[in-house]
Protein backbone atom coordinates (compact mmCIF):
# COMPACT_ATOMS: atom_id res chain seq x y z
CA UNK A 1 0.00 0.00 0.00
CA UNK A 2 1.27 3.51 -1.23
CA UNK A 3 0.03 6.25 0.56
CA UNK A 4 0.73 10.19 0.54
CA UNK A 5 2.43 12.27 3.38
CA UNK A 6 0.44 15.14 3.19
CA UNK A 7 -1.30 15.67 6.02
CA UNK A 8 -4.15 17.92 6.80
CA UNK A 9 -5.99 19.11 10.12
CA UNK A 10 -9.67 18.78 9.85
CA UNK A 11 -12.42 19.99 12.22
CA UNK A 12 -15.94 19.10 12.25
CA UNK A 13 -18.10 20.31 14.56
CA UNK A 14 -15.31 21.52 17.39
CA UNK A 15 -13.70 18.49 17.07
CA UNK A 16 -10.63 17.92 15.81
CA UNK A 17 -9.44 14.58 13.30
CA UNK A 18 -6.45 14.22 11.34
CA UNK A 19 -6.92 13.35 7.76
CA UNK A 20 -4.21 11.48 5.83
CA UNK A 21 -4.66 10.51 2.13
CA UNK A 22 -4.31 7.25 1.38
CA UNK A 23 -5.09 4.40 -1.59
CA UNK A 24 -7.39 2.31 0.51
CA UNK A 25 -8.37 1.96 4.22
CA UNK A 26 -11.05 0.89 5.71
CA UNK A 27 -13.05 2.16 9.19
CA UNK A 28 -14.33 -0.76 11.71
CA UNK A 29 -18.19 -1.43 10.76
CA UNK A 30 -19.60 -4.15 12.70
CA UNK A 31 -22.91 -4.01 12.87
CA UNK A 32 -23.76 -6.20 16.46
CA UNK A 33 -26.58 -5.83 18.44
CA UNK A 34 -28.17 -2.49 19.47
CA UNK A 35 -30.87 -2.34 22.54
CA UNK A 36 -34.67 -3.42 21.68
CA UNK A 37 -35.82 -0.08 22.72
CA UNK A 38 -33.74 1.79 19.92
CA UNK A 39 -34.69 -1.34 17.23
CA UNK A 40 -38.28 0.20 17.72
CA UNK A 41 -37.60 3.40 15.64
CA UNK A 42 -36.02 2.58 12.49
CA UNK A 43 -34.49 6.60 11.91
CA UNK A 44 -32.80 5.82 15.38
CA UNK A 45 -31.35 2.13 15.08
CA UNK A 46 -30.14 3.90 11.39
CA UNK A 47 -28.63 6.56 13.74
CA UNK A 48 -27.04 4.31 15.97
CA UNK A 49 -25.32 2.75 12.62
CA UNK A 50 -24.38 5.85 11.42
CA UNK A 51 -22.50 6.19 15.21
CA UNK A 52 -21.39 2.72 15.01
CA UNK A 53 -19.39 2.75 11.93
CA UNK A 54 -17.05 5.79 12.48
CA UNK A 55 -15.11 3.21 15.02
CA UNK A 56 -11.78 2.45 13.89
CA UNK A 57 -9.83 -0.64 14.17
CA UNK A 58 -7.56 0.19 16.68
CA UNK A 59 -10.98 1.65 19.19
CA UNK A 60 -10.93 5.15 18.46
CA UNK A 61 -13.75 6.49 16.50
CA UNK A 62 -13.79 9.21 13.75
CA UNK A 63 -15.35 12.96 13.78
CA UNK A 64 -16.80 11.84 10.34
CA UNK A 65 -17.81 8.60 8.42
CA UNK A 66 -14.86 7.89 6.07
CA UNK A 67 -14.51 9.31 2.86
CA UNK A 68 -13.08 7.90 -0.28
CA UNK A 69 -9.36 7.35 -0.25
CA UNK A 70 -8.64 8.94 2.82
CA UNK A 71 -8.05 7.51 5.72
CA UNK A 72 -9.09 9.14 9.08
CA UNK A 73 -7.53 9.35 12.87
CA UNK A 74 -9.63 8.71 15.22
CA UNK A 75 -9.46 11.20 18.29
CA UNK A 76 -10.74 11.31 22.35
CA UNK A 77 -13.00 13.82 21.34
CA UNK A 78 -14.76 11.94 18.64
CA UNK A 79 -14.45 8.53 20.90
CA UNK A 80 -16.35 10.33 23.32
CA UNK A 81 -18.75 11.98 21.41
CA UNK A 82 -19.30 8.57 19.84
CA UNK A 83 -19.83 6.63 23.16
CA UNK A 84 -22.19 9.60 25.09
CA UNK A 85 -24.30 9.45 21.97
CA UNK A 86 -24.63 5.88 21.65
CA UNK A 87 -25.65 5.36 25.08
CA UNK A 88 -28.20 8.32 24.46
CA UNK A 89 -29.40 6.40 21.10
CA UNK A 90 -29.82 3.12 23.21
CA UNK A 91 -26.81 1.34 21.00
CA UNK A 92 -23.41 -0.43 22.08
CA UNK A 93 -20.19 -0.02 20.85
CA UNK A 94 -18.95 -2.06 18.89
CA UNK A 95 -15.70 -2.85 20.34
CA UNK A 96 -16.01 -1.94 23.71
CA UNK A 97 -12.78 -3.31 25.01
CA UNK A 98 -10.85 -1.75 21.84
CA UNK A 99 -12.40 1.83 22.49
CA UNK A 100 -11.28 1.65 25.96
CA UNK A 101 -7.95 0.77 25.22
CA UNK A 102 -7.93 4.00 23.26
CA UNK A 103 -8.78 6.53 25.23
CA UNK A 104 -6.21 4.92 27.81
CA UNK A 105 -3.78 5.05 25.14
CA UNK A 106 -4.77 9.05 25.37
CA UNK A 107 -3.54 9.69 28.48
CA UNK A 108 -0.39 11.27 30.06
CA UNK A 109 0.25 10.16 33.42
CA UNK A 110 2.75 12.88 34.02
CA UNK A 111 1.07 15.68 33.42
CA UNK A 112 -2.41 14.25 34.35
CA UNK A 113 -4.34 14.72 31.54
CA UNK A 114 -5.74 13.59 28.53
CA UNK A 115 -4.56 14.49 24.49
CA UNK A 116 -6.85 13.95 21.56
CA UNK A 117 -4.52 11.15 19.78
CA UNK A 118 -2.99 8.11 21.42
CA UNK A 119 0.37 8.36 22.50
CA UNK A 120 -0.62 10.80 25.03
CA UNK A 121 0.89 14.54 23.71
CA UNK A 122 -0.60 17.88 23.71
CA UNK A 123 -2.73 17.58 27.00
CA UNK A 124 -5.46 20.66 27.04
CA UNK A 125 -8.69 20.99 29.11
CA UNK A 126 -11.30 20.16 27.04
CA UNK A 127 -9.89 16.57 25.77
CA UNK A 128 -9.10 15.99 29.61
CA UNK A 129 -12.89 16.59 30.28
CA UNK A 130 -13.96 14.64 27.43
CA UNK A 131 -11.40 12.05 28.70
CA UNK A 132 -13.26 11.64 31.66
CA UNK A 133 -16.60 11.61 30.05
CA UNK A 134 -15.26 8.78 27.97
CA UNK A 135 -13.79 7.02 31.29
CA UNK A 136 -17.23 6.92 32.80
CA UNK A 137 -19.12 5.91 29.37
CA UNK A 138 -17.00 3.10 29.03
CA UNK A 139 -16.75 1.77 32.72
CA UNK A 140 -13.25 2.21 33.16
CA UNK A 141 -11.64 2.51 36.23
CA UNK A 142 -11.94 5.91 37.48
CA UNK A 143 -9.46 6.38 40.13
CA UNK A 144 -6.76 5.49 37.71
CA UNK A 145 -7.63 9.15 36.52
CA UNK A 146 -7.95 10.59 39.83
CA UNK A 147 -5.06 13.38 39.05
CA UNK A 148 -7.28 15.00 36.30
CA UNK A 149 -9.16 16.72 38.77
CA UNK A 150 -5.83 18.60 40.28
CA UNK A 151 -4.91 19.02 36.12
CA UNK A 152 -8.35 20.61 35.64
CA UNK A 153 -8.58 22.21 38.83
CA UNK A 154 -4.34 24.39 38.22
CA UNK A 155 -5.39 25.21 34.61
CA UNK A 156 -9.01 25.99 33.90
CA UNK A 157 -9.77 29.35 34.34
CA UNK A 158 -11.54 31.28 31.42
CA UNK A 159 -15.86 30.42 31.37
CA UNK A 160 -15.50 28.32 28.80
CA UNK A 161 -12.40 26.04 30.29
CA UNK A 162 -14.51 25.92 33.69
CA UNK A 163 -17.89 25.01 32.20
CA UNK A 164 -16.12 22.31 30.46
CA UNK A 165 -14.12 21.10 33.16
CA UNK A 166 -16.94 21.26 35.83
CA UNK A 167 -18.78 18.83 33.00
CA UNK A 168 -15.23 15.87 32.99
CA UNK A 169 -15.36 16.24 37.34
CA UNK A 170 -19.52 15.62 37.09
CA UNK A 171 -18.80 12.70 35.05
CA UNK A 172 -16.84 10.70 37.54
CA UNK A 173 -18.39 12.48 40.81
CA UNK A 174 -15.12 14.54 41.47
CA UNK A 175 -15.41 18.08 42.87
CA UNK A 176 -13.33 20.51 42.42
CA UNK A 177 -10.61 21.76 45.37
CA UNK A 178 -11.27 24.86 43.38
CA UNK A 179 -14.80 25.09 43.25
CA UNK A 180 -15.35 28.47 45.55
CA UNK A 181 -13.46 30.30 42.90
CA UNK A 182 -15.12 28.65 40.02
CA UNK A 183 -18.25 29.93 40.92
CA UNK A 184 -17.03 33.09 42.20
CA UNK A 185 -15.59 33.37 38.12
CA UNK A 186 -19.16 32.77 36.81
CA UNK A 187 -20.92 35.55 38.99
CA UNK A 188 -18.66 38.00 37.52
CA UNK A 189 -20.36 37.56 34.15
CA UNK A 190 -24.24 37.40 35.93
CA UNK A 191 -26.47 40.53 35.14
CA UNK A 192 -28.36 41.92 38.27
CA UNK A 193 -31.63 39.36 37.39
CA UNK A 194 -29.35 36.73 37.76
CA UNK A 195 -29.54 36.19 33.85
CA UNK A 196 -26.27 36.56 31.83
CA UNK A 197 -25.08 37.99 28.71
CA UNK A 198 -27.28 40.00 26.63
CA UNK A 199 -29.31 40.63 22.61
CA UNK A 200 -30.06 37.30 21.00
CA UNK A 201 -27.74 35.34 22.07
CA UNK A 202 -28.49 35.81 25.45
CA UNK A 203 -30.88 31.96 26.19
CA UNK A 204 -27.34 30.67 24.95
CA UNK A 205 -25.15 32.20 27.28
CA UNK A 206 -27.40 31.81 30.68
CA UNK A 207 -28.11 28.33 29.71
CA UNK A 208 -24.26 27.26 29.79
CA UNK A 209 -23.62 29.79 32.84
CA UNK A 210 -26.59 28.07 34.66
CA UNK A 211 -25.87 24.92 34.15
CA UNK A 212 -22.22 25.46 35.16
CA UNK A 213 -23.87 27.02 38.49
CA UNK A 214 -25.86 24.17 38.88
CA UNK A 215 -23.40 21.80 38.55
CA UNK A 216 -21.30 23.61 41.02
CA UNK A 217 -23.69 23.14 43.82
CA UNK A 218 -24.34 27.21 43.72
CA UNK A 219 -27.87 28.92 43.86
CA UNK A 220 -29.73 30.88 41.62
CA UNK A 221 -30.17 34.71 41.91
CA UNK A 222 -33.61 34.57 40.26
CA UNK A 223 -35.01 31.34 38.77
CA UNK A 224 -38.03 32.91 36.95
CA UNK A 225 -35.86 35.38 35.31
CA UNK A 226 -33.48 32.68 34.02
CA UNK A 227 -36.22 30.45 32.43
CA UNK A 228 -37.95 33.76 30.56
CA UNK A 229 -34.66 34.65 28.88
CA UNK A 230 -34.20 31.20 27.42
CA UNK A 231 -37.79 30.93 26.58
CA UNK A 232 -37.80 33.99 24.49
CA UNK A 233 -34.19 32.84 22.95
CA UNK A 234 -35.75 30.31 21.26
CA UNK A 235 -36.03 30.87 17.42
CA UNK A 236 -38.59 30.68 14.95
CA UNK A 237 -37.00 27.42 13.45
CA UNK A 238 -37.71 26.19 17.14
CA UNK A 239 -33.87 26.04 18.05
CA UNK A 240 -31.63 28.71 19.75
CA UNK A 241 -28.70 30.25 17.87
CA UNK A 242 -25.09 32.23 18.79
CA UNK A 243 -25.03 36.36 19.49
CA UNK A 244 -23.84 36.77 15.84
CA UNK A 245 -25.45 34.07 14.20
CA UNK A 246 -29.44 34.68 12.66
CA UNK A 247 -29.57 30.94 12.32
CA UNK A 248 -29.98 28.21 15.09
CA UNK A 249 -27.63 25.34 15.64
CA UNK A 250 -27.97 22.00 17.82
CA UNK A 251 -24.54 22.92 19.99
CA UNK A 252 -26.33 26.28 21.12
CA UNK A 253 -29.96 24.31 21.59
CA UNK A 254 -28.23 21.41 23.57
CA UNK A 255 -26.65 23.92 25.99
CA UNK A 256 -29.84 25.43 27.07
CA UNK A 257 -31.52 22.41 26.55
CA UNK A 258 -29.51 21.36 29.47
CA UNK A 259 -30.23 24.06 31.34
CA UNK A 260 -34.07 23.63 30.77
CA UNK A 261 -33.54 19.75 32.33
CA UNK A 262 -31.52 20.54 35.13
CA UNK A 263 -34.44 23.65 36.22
CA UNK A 264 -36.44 21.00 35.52
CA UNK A 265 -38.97 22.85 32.89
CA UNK A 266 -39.45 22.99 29.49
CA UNK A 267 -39.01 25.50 26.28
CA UNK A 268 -41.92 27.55 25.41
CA UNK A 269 -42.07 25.26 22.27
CA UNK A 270 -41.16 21.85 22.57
CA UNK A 271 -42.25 20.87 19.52
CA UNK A 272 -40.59 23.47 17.67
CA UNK A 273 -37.43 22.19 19.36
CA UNK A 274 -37.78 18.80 18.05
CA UNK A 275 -38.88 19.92 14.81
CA UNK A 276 -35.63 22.02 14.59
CA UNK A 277 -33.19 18.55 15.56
CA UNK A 278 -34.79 16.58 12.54
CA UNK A 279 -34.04 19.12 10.08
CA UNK A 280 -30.42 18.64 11.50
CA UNK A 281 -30.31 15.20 10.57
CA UNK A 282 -28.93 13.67 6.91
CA UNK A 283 -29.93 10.96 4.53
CA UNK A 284 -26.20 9.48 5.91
CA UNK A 285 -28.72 9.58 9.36
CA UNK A 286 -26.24 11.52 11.20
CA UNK A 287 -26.58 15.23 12.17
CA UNK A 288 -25.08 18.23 11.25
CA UNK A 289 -23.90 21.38 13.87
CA UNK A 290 -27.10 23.02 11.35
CA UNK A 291 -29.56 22.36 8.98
CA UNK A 292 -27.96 21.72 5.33
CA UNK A 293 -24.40 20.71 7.27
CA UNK A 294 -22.82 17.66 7.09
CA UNK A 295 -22.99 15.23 9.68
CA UNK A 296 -20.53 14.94 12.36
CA UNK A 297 -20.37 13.54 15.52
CA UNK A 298 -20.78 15.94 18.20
CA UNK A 299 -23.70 17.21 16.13
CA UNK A 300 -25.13 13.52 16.25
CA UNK A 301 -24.08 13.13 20.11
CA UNK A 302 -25.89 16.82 20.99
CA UNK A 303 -29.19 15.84 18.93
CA UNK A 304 -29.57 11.88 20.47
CA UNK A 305 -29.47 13.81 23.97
CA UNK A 306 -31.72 16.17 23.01
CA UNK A 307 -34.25 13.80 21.48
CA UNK A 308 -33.55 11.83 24.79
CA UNK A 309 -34.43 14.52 27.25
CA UNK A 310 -37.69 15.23 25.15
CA UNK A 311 -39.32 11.47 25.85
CA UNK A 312 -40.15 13.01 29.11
């Protein structure tokens, strides 16, 4: 097999894969069992394929199905995606064992973190917390990961690092030694209603400040004034959308959607909302970030949990 050196760094969705041309190569696509509940609906057991075969041979999975003559890395971030939004689908992983051995293969003991490719290099917050996301997913041992909380605890300090931090520590019941100042952080950013940020992309910015409060074990300033600015976020299309964006998009409408679940209420239209997820979704039967965009992963992970937390 010839193959060409070029390569080129590819992101779908947030999520980062390396692409590498090659003359053939194939991507793991056993099609096992999946759980009776998800063989009910057909679109979701074809979902739950779609998932399925973007894991690799060596565990990993890919951000995107494979594409003609190029082969594709799998990452951490996509392996994790992959796993959340299988179990959210009602579907196994293929290779469970494999996919385990993979993220392992991701971590660096010395510096206490995880990296996005195996071998462990280039540790960073986010593929630490998806690390740990991945670690509870796929039943490994957490306490062999036990120093990613100090790792995530000495270097996350922006909103964005914290939120997504806060999410990897939830995942395997760790709390921060840091948490005081974590949720001091936030409250710098909260407007006097206890709301945050402000125009239309306001229902996106409380939701992912309020469900990092949440999470943090701290109270809310004013829980009526939370839910009316993400009810009157949401978008014609039934979704919610970015500050600069007129569009909606699923990663925006998962992170409110979250907050709506853990407040324990409901958009103003649900039906809107799950109107807006299947136009998201592609005759591959994986989901795009958008309407009209191809399918990646973490688009398919954030609209199985959505559907999810609309059964109830």
């Amino acid at each position: 097999m010839t193959c060409c050196r070029n390569l080129l760094l590819f992101a779908a969705g947030g999520m980062a894969a390396l692409l590498v041309s090659v003359s053939s190569g194939t991507s793991v696509a056993s099609t096992g069992p999946v759980l009776a509940a998800a063989q009910e609906d057909p679109g979701i057991k074809q979902t739950i394929e779609y998932v399925r075969r973007l894991q690799t041979n060596i565990g990993g999975f890919t951000a995107i199905a494979p594409q003609p003559n190029i082969r594709l890395a799998p990452t951490l971030r996509a392996t994790s995606a992959a796993v959340r939004a299988l179990h959210y689908l009602g579907g196994t992983v293929p290779d469970k064992a494999a996919a385990a051995k993979f993220v392992a293969n991701c971590w660096n003991e010395g510096v206490g973190g995880f990296a996005d490719f195996a071998g462990g290099n280039n540790v960073d917050i986010f593929t630490t917390a998806v690390g740990l996301m991945a670690v509870k997913q796929l039943d490994m041992p957490k306490e062999k990961y036990a120093a990613a909380v100090k790792y995530l605890a000495d270097n996350a300090k922006t909103f964005e690092e914290i939120r997504i931090a806060a999410a990897g520590l939830e995942a395997i019941g760790a709390k921060s030694p840091v948490n005081d100042a974590w949720i001091a952080e936030v409250r710098k950013l909260q407007n006097p209603d206890g709301t945050f940020g402000k125009g239309p992309g306001q229902a996106r910015t409380t939701g992912g400040a309020v469900a990092l409060l949440l999470r943090l074990g701290a109270p809310l300033a004013d829980k009526d004034a939370v839910l009316k600015a993400l009810r009157d976020g949401q978008r014609l299309n039934g979704g919610f959308g970015k500050e600069d964006e007129v569009a909606s998009d699923l990663e925006t409408t998962y992170r409110v959607m979250r907050a709506f679940v853990m407040l324990k209420a409901k958009p103003a239209n649900v039906e809107g909302v799950r109107s807006f997820v299947a136009k998201c979704r592609n005759e591959d039967h994986g989901y795009g970030p958008a309407p009209g965009e191809p399918s990646n992963v973490t688009a398919t992970y954030y609209a199985a949990i959505i559907r999810y937390w609309l059964k109830d």
